[in-house]
N, C-alpha and C. Protein backbone atom coordinates (compact mmCIF):
# COMPACT_ATOMS: atom_id res chain seq x y z
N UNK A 1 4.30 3.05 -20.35
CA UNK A 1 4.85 3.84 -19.25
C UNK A 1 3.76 4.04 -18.19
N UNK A 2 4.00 3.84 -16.94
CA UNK A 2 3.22 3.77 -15.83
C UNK A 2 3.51 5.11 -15.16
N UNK A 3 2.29 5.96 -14.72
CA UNK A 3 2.18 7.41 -14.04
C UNK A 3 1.67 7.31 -12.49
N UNK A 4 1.94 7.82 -11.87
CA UNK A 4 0.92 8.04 -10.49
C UNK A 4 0.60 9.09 -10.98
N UNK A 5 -0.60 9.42 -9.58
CA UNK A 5 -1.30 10.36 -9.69
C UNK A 5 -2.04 10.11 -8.38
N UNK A 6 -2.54 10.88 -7.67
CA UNK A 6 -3.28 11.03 -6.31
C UNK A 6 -4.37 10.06 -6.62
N UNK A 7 -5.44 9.50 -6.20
CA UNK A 7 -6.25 8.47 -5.90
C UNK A 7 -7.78 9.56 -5.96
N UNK A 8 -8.73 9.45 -6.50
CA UNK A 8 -9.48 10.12 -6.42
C UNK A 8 -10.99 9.04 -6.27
N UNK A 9 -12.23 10.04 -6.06
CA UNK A 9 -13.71 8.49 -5.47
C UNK A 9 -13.69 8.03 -6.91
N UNK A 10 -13.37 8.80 -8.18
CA UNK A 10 -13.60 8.30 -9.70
C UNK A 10 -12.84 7.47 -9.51
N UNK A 11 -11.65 7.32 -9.26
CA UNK A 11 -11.21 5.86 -9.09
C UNK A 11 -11.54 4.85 -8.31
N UNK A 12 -12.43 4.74 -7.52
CA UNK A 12 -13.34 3.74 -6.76
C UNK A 12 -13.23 2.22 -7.63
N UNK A 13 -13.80 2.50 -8.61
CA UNK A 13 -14.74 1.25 -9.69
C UNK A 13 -13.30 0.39 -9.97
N UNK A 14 -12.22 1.18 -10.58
CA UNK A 14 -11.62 0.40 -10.86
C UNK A 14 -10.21 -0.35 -9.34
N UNK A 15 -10.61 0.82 -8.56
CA UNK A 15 -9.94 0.22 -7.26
C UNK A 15 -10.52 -1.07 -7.13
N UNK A 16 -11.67 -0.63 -6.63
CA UNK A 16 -12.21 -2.06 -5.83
C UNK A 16 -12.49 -3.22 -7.02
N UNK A 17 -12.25 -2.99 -8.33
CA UNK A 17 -12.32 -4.72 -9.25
C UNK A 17 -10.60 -5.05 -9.11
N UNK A 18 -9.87 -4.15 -8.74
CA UNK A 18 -8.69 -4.93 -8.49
C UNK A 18 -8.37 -5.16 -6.63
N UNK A 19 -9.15 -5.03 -5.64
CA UNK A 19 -9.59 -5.58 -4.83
C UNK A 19 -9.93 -6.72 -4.93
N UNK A 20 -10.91 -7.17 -5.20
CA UNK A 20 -11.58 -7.84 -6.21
C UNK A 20 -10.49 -9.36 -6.51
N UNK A 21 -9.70 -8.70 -7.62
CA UNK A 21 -8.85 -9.75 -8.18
C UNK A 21 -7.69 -10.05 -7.52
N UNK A 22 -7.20 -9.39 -6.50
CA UNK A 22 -5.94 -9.78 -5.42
C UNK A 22 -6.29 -10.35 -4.44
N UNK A 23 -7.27 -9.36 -3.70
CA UNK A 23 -7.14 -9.57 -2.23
C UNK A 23 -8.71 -10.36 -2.11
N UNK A 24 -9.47 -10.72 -2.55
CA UNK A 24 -11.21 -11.75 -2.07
C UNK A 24 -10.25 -13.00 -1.55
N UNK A 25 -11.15 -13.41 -0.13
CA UNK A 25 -12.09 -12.99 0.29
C UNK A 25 -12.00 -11.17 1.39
N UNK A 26 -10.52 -11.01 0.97
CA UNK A 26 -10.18 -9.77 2.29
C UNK A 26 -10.20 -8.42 1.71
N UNK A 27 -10.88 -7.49 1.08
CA UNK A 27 -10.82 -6.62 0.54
C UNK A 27 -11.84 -5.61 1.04
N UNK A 28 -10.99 -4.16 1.02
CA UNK A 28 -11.64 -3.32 1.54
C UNK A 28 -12.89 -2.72 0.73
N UNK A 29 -13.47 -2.09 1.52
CA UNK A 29 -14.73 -1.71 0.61
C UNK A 29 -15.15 -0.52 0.60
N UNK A 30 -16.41 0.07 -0.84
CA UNK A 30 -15.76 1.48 -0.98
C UNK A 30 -16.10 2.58 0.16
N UNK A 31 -16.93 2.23 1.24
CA UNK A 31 -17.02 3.22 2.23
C UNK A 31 -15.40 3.03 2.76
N UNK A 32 -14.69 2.18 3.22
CA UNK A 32 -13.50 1.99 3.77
C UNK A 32 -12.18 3.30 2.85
N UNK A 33 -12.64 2.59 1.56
CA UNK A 33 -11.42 3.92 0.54
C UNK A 33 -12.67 5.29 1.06
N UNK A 34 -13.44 5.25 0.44
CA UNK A 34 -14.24 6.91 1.16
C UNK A 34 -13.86 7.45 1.98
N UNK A 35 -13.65 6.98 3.24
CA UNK A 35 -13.37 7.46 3.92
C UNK A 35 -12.11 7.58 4.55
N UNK A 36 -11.39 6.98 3.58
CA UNK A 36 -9.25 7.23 3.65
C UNK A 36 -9.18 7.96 2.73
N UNK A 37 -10.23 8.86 1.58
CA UNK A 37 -9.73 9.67 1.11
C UNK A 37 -10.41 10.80 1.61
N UNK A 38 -11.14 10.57 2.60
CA UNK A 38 -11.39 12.26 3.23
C UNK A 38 -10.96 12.83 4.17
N UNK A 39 -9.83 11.90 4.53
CA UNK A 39 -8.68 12.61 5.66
C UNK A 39 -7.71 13.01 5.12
N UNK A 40 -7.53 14.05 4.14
CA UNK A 40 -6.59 14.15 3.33
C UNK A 40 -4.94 14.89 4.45
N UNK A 41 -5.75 15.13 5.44
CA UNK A 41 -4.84 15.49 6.56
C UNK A 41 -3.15 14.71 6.81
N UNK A 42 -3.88 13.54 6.87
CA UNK A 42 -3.23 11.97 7.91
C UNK A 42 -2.71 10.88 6.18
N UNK A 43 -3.66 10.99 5.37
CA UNK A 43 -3.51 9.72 4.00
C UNK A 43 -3.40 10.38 3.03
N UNK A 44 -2.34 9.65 2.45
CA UNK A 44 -2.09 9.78 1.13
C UNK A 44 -2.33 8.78 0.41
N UNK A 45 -3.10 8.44 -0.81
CA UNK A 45 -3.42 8.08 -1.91
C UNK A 45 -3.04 7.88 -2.73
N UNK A 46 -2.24 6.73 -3.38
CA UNK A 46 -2.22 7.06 -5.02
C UNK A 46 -2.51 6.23 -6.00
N UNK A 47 -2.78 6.35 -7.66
CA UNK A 47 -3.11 5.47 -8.31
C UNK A 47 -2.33 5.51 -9.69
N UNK A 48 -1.77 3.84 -9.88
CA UNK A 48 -0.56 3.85 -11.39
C UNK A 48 -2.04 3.52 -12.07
N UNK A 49 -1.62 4.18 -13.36
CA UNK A 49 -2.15 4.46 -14.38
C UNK A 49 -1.53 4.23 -15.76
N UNK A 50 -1.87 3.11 -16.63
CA UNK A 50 -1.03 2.64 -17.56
C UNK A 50 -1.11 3.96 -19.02
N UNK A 51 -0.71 3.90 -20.07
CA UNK A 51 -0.64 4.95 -20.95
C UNK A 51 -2.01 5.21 -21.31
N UNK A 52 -3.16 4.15 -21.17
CA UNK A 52 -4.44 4.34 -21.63
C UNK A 52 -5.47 4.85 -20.90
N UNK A 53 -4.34 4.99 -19.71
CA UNK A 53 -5.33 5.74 -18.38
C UNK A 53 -6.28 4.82 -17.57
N UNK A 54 -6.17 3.25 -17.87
CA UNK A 54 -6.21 2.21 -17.25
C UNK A 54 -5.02 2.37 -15.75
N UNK A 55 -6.24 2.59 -14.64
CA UNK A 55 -6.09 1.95 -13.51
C UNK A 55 -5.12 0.41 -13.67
N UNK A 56 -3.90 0.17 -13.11
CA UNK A 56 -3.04 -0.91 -12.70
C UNK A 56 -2.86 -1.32 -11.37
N UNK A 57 -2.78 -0.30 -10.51
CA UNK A 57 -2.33 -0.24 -9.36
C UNK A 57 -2.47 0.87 -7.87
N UNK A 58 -2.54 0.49 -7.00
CA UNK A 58 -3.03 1.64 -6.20
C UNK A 58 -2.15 1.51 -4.59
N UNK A 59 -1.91 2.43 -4.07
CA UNK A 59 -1.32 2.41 -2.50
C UNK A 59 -1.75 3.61 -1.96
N UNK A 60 -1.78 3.02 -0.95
CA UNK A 60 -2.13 4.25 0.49
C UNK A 60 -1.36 4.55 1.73
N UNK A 61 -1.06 5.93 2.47
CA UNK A 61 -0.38 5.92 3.24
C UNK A 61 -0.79 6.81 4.29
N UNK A 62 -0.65 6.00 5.78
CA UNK A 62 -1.22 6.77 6.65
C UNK A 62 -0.13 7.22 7.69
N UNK A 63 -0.12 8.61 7.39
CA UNK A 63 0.88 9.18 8.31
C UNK A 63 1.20 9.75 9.83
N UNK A 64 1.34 10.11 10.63
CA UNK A 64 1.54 10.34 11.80
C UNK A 64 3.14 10.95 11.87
N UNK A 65 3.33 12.24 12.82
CA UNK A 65 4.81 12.58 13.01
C UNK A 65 5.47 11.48 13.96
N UNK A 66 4.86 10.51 14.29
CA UNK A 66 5.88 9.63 15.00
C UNK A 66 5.86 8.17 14.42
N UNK A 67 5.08 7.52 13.92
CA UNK A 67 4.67 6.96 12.60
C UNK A 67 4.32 6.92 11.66
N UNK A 68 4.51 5.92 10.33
CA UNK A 68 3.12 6.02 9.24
C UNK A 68 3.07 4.71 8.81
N UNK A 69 2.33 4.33 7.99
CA UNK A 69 1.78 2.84 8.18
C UNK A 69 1.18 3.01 6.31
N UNK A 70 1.81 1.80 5.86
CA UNK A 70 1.69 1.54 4.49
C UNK A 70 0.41 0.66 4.29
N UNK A 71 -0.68 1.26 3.85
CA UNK A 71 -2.35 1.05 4.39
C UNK A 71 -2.56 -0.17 3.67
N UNK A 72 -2.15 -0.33 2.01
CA UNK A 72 -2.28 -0.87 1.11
C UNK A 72 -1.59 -1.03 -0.07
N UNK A 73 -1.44 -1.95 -0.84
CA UNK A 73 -0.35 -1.90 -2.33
C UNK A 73 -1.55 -2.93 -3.01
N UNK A 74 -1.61 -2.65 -4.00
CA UNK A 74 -2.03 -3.60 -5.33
C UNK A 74 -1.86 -2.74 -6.75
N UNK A 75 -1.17 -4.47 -7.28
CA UNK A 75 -1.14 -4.10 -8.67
C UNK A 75 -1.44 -5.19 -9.22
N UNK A 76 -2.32 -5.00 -10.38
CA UNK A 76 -3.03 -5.78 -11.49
C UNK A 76 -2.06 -7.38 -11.56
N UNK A 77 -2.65 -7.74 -11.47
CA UNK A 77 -1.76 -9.23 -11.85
C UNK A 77 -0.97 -9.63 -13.68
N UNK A 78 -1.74 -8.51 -14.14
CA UNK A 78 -1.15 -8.41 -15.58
C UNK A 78 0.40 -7.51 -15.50
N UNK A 79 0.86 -7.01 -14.82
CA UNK A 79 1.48 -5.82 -15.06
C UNK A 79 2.47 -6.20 -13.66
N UNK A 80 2.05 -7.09 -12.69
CA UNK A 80 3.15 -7.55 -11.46
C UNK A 80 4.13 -7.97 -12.21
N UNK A 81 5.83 -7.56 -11.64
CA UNK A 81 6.80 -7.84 -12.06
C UNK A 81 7.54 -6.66 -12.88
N UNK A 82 6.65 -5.87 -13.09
CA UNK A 82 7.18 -4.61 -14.04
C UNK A 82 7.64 -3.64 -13.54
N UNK A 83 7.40 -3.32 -11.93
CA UNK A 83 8.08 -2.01 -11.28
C UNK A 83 7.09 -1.30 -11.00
N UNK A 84 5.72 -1.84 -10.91
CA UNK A 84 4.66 -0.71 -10.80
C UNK A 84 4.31 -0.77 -9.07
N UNK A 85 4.73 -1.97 -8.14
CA UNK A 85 4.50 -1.85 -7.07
C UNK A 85 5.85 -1.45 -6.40
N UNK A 86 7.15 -1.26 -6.72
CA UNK A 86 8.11 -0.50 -6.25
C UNK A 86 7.87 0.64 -6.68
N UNK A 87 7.24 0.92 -7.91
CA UNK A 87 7.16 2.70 -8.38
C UNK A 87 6.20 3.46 -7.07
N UNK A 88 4.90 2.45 -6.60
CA UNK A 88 4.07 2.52 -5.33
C UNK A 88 4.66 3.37 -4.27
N UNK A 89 5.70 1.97 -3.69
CA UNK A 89 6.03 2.01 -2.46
C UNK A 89 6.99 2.71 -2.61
N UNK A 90 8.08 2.79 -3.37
CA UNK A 90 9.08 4.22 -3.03
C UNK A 90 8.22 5.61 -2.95
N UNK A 91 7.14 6.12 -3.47
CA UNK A 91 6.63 7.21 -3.44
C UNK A 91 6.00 7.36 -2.22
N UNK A 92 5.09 6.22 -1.59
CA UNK A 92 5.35 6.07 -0.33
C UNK A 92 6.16 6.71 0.60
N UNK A 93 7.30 5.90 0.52
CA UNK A 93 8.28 5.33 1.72
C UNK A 93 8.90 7.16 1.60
N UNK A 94 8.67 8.08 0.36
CA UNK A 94 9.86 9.23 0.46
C UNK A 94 8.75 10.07 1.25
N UNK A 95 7.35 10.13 0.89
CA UNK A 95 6.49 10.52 1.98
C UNK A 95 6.69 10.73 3.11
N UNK A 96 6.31 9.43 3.49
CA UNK A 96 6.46 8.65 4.77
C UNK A 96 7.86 9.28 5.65
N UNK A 97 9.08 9.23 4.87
CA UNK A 97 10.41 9.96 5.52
C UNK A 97 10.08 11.23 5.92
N UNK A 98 9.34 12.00 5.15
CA UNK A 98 9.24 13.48 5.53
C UNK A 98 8.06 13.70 6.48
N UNK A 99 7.19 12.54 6.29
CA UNK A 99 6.46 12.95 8.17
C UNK A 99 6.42 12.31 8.91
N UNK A 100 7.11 11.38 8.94
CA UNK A 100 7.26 10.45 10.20
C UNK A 100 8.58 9.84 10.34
N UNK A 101 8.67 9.06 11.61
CA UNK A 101 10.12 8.48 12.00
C UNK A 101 10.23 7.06 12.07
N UNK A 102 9.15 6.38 11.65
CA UNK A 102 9.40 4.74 11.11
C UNK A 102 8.33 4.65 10.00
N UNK A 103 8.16 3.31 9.93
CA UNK A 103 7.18 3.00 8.14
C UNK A 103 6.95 1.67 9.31
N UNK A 104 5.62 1.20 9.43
CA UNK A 104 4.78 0.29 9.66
C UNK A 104 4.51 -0.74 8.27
N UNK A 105 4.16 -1.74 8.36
CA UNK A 105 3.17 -2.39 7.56
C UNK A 105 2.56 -3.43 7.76
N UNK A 106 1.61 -4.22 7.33
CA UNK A 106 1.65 -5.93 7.53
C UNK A 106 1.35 -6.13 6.38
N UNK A 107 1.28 -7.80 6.22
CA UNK A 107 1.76 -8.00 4.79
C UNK A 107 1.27 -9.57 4.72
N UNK A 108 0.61 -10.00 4.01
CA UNK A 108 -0.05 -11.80 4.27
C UNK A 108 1.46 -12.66 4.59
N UNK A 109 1.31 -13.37 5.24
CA UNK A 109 2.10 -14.35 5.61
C UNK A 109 2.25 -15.25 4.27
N UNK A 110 1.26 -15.20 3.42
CA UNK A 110 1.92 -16.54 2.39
C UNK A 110 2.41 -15.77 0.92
N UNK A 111 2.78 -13.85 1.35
CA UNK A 111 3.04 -13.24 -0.01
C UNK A 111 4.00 -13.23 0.25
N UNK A 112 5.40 -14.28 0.00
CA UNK A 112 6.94 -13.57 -0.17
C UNK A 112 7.42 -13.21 -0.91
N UNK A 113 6.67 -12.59 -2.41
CA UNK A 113 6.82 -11.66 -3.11
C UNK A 113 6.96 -10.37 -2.40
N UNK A 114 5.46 -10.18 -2.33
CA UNK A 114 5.41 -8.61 -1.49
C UNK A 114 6.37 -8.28 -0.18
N UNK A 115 6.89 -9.63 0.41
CA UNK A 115 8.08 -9.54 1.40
C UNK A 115 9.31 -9.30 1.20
N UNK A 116 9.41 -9.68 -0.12
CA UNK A 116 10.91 -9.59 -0.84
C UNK A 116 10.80 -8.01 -1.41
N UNK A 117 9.83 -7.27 -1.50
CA UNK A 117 10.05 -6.06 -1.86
C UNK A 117 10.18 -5.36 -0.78
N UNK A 118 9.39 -5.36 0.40
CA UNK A 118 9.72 -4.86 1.55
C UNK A 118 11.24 -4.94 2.13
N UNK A 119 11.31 -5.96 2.10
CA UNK A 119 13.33 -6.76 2.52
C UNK A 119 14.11 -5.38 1.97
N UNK A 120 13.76 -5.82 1.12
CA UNK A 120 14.67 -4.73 -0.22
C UNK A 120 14.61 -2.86 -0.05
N UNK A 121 14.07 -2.61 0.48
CA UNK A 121 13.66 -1.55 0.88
C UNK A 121 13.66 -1.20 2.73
N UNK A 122 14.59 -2.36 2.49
CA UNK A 122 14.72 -2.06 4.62
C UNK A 122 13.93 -2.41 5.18
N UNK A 123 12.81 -3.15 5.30
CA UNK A 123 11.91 -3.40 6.28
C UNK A 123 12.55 -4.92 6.52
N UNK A 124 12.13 -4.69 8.31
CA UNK A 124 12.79 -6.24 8.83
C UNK A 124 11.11 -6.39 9.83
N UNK A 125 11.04 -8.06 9.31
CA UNK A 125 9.94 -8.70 10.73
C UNK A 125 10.21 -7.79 11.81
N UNK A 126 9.15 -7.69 12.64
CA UNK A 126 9.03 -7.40 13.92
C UNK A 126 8.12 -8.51 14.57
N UNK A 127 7.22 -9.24 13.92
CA UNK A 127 5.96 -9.53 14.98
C UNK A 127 4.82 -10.33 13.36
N UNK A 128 4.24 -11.09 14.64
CA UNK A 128 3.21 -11.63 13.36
C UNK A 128 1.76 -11.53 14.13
N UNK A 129 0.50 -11.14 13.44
CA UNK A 129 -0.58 -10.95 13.95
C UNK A 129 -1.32 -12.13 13.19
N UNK A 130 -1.54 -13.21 14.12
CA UNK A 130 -2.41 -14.44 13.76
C UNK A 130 -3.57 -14.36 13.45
N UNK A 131 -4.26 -14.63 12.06
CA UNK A 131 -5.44 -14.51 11.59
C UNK A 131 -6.03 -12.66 11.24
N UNK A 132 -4.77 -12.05 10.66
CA UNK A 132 -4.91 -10.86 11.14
C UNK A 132 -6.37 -10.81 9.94
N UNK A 133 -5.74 -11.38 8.63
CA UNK A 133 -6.45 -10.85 7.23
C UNK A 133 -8.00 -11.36 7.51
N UNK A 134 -9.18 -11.28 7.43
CA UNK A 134 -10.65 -11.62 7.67
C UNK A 134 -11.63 -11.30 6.51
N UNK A 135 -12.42 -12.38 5.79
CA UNK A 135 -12.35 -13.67 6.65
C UNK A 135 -11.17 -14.89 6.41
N UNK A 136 -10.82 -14.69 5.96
CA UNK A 136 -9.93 -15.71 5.80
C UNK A 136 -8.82 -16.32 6.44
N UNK A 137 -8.78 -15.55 7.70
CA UNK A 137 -8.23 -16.06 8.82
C UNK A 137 -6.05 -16.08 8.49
N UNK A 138 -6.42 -15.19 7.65
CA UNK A 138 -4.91 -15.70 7.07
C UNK A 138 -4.40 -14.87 8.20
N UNK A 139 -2.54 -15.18 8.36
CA UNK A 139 -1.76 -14.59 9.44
C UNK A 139 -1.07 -12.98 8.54
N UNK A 140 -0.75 -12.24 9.16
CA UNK A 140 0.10 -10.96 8.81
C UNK A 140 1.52 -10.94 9.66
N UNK A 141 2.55 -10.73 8.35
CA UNK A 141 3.91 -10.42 9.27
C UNK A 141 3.80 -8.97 9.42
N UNK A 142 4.22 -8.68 10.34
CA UNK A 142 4.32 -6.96 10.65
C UNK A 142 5.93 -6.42 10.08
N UNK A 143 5.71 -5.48 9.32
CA UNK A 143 7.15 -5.52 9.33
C UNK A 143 7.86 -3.78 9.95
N UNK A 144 8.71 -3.31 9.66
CA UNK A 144 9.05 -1.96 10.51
C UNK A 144 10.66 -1.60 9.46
N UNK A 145 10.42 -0.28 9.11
CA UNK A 145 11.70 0.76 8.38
C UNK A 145 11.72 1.98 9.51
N UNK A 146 12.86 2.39 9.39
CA UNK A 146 13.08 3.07 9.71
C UNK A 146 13.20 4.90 9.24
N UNK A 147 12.87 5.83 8.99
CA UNK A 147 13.46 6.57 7.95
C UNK A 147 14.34 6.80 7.89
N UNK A 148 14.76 7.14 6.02
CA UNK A 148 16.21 7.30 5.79
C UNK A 148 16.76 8.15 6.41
N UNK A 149 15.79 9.25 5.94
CA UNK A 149 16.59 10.58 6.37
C UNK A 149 15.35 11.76 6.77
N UNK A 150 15.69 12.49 7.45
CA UNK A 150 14.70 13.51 8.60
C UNK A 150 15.08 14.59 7.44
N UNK A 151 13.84 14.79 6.38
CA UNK A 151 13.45 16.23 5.65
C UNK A 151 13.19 17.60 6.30
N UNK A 152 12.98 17.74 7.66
CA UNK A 152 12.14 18.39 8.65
C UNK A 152 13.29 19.60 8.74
């Protein structure tokens, strides 16, 4: 059984080795999480956690009352396919509804996995940013939701 739980710097080590194993050569680094978890204002954080308290998976969300923008998703390549990156992004996306009025993201151009979960969850293309990912020059589709519903 897979848990969230807020994202804390103790989770650093095992963030960034699954950095590491998804996203090299494009992965953020730990001053980059440092300092998305000390705006606790604007980002939200979180991290799946398997029954052994093994780190799986992690997402971030940066909010704004007129936007928010889905910072990051990864999950372990052992454990993709199981519901741990929809368990992510819905906790996200119900966030995201209650402080803002669309959901942002980009997303690698050659993951139509991670596109097919977005699809599924309402997000449609808007726009593609060429060579967005660095270094690797890869492209990003942008994609855009709307919120469901105004909590406010």
């Amino acid at each position: 059984m897979t848990t969230l739980r807020d994202m804390t710097r103790a989770d650093l080590p095992a963030v960034l080795a699954l950095e590491e194993e998804l996203f090299a050569p494009d992965t953020w680094t730990a001053a980059m999480y440092r300092d998305e978890l000390a705006r606790t204002d604007t980002r939200h954080y979180l991290v799946a956690v398997d029954e052994a308290g093994a780190v799986v998976g992690y997402a971030g969300l940066i909010a704004y009352p007129e936007e928010a923008h889905i910072a990051t998703i990864g999950v372990a390549a052992a454990v993709q396919g199981q519901g741990v990156g929809a368990l992510l992004l819905d906790t996200l996306l119900a966030e995201a509804d209650v402080r803002s009025r669309v959901v942002l993201l980009e997303v690698r151009a050659d993951n139509e996995v991670a596109q097919g979960l977005y699809r599924r969850r309402g997000f449609v293309e808007i726009g593609r940013r060429r060579g967005y990912y660095q270094p690797s020059n890869t492209d990003a589709v942008v994609m855009s939701r709307e919120v469901l519903a105004r909590a406010r």
